[in-house]
C-alpha atoms as a PDB file:
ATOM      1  CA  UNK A   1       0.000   0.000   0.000  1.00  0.00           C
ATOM      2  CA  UNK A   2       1.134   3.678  -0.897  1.00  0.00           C
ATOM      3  CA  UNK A   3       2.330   5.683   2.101  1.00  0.00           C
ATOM      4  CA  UNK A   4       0.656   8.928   2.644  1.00  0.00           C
ATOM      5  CA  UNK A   5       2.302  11.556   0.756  1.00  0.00           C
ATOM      6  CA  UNK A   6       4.271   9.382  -1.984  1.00  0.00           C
ATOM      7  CA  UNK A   7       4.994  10.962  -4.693  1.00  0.00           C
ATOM      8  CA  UNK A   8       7.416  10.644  -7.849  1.00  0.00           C
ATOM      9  CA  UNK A   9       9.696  12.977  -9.247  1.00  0.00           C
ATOM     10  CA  UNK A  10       9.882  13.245 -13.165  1.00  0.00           C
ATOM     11  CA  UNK A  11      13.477  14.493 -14.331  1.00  0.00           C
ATOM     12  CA  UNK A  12      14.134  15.662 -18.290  1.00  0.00           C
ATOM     13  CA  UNK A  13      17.248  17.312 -19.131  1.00  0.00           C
ATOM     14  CA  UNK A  14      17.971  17.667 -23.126  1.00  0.00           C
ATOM     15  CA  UNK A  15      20.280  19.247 -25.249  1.00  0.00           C
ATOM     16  CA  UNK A  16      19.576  19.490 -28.974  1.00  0.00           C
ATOM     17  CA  UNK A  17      21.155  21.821 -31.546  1.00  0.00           C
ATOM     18  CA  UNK A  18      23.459  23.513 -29.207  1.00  0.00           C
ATOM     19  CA  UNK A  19      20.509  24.288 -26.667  1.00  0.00           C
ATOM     20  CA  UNK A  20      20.419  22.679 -23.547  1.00  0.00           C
ATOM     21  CA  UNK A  21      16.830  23.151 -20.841  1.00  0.00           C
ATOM     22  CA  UNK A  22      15.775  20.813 -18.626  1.00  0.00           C
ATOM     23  CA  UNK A  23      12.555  20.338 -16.267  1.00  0.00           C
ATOM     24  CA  UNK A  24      10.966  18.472 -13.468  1.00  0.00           C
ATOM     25  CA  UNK A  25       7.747  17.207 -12.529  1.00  0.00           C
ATOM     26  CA  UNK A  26       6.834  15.753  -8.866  1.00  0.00           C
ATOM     27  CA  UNK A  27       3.320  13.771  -9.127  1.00  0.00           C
ATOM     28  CA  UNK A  28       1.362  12.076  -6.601  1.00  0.00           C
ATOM     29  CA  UNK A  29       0.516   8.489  -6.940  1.00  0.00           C
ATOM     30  CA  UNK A  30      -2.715   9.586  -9.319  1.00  0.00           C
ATOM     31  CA  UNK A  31      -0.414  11.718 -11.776  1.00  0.00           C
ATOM     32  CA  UNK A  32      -1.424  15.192  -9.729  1.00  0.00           C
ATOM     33  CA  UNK A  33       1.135  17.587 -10.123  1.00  0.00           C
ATOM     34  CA  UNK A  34       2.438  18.845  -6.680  1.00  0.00           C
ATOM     35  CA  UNK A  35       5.983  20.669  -8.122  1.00  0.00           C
ATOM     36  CA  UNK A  36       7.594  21.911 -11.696  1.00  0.00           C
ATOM     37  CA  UNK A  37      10.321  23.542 -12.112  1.00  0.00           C
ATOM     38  CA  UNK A  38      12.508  24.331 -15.407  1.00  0.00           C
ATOM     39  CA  UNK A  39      15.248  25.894 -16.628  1.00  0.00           C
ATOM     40  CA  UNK A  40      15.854  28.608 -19.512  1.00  0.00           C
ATOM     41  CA  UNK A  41      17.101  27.297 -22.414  1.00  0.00           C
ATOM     42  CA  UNK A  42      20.839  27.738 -22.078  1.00  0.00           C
ATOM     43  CA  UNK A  43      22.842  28.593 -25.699  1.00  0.00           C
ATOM     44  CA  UNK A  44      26.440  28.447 -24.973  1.00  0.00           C
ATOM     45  CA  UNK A  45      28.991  30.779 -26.537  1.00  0.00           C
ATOM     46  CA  UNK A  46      31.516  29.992 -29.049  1.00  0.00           C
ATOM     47  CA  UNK A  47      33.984  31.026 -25.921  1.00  0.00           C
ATOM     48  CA  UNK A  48      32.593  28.636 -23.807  1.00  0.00           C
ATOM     49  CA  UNK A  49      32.289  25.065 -26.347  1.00  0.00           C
ATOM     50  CA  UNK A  50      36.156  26.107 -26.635  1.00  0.00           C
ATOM     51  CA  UNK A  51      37.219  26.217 -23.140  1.00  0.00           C
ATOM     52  CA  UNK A  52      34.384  23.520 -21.849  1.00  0.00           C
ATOM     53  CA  UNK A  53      35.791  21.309 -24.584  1.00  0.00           C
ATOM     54  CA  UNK A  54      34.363  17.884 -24.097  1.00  0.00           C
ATOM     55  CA  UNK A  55      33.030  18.670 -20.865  1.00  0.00           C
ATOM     56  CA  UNK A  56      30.495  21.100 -21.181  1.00  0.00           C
ATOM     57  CA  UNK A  57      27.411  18.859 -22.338  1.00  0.00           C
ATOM     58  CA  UNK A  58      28.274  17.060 -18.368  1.00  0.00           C
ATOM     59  CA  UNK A  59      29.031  20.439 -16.736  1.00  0.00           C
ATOM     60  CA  UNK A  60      25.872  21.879 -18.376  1.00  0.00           C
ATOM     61  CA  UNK A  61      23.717  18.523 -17.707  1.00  0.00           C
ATOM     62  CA  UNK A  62      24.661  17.889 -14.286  1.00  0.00           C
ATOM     63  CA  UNK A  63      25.928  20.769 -12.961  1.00  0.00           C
ATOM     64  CA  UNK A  64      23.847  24.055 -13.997  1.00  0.00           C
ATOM     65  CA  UNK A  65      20.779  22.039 -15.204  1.00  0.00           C
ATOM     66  CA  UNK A  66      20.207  19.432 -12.706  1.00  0.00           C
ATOM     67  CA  UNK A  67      21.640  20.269  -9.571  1.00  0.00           C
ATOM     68  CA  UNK A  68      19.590  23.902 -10.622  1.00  0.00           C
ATOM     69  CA  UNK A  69      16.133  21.609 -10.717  1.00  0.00           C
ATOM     70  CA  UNK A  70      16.818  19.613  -7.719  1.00  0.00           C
ATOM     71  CA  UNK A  71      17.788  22.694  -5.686  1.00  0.00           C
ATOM     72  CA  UNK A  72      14.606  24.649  -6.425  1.00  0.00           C
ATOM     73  CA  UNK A  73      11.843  21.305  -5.824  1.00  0.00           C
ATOM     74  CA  UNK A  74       9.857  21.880  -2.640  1.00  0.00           C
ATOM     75  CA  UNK A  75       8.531  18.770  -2.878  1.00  0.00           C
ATOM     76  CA  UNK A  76      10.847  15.787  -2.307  1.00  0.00           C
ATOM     77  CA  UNK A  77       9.268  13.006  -3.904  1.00  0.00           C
ATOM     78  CA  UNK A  78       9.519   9.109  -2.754  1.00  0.00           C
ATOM     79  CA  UNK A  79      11.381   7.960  -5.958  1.00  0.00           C
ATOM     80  CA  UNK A  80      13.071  10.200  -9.523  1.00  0.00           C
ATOM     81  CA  UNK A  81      13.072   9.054 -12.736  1.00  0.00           C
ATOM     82  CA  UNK A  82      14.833  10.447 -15.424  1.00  0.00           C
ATOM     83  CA  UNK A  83      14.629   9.267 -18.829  1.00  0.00           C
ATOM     84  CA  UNK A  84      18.617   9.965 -19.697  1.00  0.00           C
ATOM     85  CA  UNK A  85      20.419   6.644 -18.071  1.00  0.00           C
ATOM     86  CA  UNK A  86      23.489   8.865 -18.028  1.00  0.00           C
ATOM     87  CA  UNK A  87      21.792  11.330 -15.276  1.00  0.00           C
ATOM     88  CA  UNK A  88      20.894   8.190 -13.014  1.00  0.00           C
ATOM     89  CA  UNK A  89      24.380   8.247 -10.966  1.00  0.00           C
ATOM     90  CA  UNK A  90      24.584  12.439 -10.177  1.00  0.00           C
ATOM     91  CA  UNK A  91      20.803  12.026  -9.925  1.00  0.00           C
ATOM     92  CA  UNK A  92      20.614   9.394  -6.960  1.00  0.00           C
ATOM     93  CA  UNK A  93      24.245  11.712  -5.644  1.00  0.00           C
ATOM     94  CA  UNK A  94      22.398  14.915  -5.581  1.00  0.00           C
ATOM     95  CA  UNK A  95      19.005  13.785  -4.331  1.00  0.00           C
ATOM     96  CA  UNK A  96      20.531  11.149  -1.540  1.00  0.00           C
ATOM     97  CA  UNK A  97      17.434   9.330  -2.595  1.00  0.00           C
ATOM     98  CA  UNK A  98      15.834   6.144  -4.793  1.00  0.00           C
ATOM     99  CA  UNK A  99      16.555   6.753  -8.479  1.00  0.00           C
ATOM    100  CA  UNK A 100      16.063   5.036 -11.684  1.00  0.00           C
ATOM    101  CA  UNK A 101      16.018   5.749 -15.358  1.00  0.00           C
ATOM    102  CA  UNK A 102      12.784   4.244 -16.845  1.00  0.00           C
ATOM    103  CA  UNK A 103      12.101   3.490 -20.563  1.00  0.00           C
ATOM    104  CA  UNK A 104       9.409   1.034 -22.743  1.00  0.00           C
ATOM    105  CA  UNK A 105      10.325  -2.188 -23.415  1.00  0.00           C
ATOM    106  CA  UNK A 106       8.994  -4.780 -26.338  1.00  0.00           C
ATOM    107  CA  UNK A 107       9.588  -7.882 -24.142  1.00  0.00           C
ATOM    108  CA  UNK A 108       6.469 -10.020 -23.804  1.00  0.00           C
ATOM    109  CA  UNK A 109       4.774  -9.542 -20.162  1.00  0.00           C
ATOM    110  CA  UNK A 110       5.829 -11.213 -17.678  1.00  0.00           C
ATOM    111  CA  UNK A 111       3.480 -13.487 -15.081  1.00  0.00           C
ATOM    112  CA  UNK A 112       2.694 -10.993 -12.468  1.00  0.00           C
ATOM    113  CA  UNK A 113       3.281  -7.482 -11.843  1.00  0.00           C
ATOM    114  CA  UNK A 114       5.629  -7.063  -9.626  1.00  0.00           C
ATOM    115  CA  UNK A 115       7.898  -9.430 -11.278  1.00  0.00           C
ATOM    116  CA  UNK A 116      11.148  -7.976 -11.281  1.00  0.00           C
ATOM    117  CA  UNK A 117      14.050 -10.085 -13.945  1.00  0.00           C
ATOM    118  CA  UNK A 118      17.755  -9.183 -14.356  1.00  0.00           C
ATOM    119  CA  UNK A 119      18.309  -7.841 -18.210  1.00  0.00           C
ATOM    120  CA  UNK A 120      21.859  -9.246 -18.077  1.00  0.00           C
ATOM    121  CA  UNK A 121      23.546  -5.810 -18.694  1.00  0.00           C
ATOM    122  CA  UNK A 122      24.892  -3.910 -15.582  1.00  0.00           C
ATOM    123  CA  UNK A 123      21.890  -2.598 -12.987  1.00  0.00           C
ATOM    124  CA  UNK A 124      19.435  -3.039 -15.771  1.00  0.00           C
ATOM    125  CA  UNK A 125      16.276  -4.889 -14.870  1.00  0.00           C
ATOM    126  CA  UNK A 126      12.709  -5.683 -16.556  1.00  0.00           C
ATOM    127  CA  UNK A 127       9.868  -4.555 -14.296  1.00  0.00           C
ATOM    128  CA  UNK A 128       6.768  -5.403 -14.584  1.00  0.00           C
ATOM    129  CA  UNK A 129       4.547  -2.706 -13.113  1.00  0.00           C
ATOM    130  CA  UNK A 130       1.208  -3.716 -14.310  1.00  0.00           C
ATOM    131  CA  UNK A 131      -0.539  -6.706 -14.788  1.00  0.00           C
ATOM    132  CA  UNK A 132      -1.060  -6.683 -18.763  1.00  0.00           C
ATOM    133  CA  UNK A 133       1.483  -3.743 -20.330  1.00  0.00           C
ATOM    134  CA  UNK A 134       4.898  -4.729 -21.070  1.00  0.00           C
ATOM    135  CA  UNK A 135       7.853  -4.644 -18.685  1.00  0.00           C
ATOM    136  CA  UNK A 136       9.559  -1.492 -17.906  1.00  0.00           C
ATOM    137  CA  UNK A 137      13.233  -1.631 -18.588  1.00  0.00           C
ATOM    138  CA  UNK A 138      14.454   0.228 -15.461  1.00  0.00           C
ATOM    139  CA  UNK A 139      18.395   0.705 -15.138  1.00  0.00           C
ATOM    140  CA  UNK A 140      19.823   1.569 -11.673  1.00  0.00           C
ATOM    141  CA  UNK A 141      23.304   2.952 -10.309  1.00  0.00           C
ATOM    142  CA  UNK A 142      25.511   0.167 -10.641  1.00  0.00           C
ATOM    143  CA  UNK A 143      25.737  -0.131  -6.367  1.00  0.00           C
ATOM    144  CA  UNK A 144      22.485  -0.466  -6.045  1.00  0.00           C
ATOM    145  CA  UNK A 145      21.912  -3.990  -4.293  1.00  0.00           C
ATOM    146  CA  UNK A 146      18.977  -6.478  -4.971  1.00  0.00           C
ATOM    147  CA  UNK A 147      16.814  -5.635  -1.873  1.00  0.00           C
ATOM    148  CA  UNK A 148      16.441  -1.810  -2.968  1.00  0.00           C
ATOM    149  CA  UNK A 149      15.644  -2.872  -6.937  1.00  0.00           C
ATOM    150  CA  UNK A 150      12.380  -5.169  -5.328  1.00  0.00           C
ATOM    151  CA  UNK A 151      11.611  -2.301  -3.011  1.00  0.00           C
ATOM    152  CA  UNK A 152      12.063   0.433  -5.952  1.00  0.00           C
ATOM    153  CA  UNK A 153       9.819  -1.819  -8.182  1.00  0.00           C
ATOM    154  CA  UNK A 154       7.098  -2.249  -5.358  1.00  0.00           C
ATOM    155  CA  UNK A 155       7.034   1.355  -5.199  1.00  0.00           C
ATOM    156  CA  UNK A 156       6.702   1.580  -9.149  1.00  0.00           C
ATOM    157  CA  UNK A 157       4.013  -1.216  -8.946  1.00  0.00           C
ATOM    158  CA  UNK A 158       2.007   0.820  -6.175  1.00  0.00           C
ATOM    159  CA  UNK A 159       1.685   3.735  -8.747  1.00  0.00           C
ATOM    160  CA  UNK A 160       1.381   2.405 -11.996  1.00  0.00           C
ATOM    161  CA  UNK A 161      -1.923   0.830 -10.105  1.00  0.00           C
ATOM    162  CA  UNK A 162      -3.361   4.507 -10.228  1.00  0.00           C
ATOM    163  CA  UNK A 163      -1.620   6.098 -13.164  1.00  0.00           C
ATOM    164  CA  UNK A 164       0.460   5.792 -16.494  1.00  0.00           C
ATOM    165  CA  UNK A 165       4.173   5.420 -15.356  1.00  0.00           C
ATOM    166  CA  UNK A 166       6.261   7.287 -18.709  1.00  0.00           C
ATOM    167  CA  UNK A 167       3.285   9.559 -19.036  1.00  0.00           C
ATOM    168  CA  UNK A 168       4.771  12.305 -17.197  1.00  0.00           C
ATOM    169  CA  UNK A 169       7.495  12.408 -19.594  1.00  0.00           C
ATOM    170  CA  UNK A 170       4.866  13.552 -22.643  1.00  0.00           C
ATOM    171  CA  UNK A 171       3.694  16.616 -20.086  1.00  0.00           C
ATOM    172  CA  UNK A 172       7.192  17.871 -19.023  1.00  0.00           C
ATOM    173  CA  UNK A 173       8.198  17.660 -23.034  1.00  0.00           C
ATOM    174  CA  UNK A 174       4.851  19.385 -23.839  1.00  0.00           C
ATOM    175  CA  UNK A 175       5.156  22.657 -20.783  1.00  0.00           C
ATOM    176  CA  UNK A 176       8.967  23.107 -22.459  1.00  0.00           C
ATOM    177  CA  UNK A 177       7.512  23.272 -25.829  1.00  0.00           C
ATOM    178  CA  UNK A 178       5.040  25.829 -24.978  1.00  0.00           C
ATOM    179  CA  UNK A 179       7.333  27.764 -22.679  1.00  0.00           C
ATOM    180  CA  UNK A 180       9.677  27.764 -25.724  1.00  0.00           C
ATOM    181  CA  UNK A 181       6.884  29.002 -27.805  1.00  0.00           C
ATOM    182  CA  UNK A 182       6.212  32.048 -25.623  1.00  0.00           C
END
């Protein structure tokens, strides 16, 4: 059963065509928004791509982006998901909470939901958070030990009784569209 007050937090951070934004979204277990927060679209200068070198898409990512979003959230949510696997590490360092990246699979259902399988790659498992929909791939930080995954995954299960787990991606992609478009 859901404990009073969970909640998860929805974290996007892109960068396309030299523009990097980010948002997040904390939702209760029936998709109600509670927090969202985003960032201006950051354009870096010429200046700055040359002196950043290869490190300024993971200084702008992690450090001005994300660490921006997780500072300003008033409300800390049970569990985040992002949807970039490489933001699941600083993610679960920053927040010194659960974290997971989540993404669709195309592997058959498995018997029960609940069901959590190893994927055979790293702290990648198959999920299955409902009883009909396909598993959730769900990749963790590679410490993360076997008796956190099954909690994580009850936690996932619990919601995805009450509301569309990936949904929350489509909304936060949709607000930076039309906050873009303003």
């Amino acid at each position: 059963m859901a404990v009073a007050g969970s909640s998860l937090g929805y974290i996007a951070v892109e960068g396309t065509e030299g523009l990097f934004r980010g948002a997040s979204l904390v939702v209760d277990f029936r998709g109600i928004p509670m927090d969202f927060r985003y960032t201006d679209p950051i354009r870096p200068s010429r200046l700055e791509r040359i002196l950043y070198g290869n490190a300024l898409d993971v200084y702008l990512r992690e450090e001005l982006i994300l660490e921006s979003l997780i500072g300003a959230v008033e409300a800390r949510p049970t569990l985040w998901i992002c949807r970039e696997p490489d933001l699941v590490l600083p993610l679960k360092s920053l927040t010194k909470g659960k974290a997971l990246f989540l993404s669709p699979s195309t592997h058959s259902p498995m018997e029960a939901a609940g069901e959590v399988e190893h994927s055979g790659e790293g702290g990648v498992y198959m999920v299955q958070a409902d009883s009909v929909s396909a598993p959730l791939r769900a990749a963790f930080p590679d410490q993360t030990r076997e008796d956190e995954v099954r909690q994580i995954a009850g936690i996932l299960v619990e919601a995805a009784k009450t509301m569309e787990l990936l949904e929350p991606f489509g909304r936060i992609q949709k607000a930076l569209t039309s906050l873009a478009e303003e």
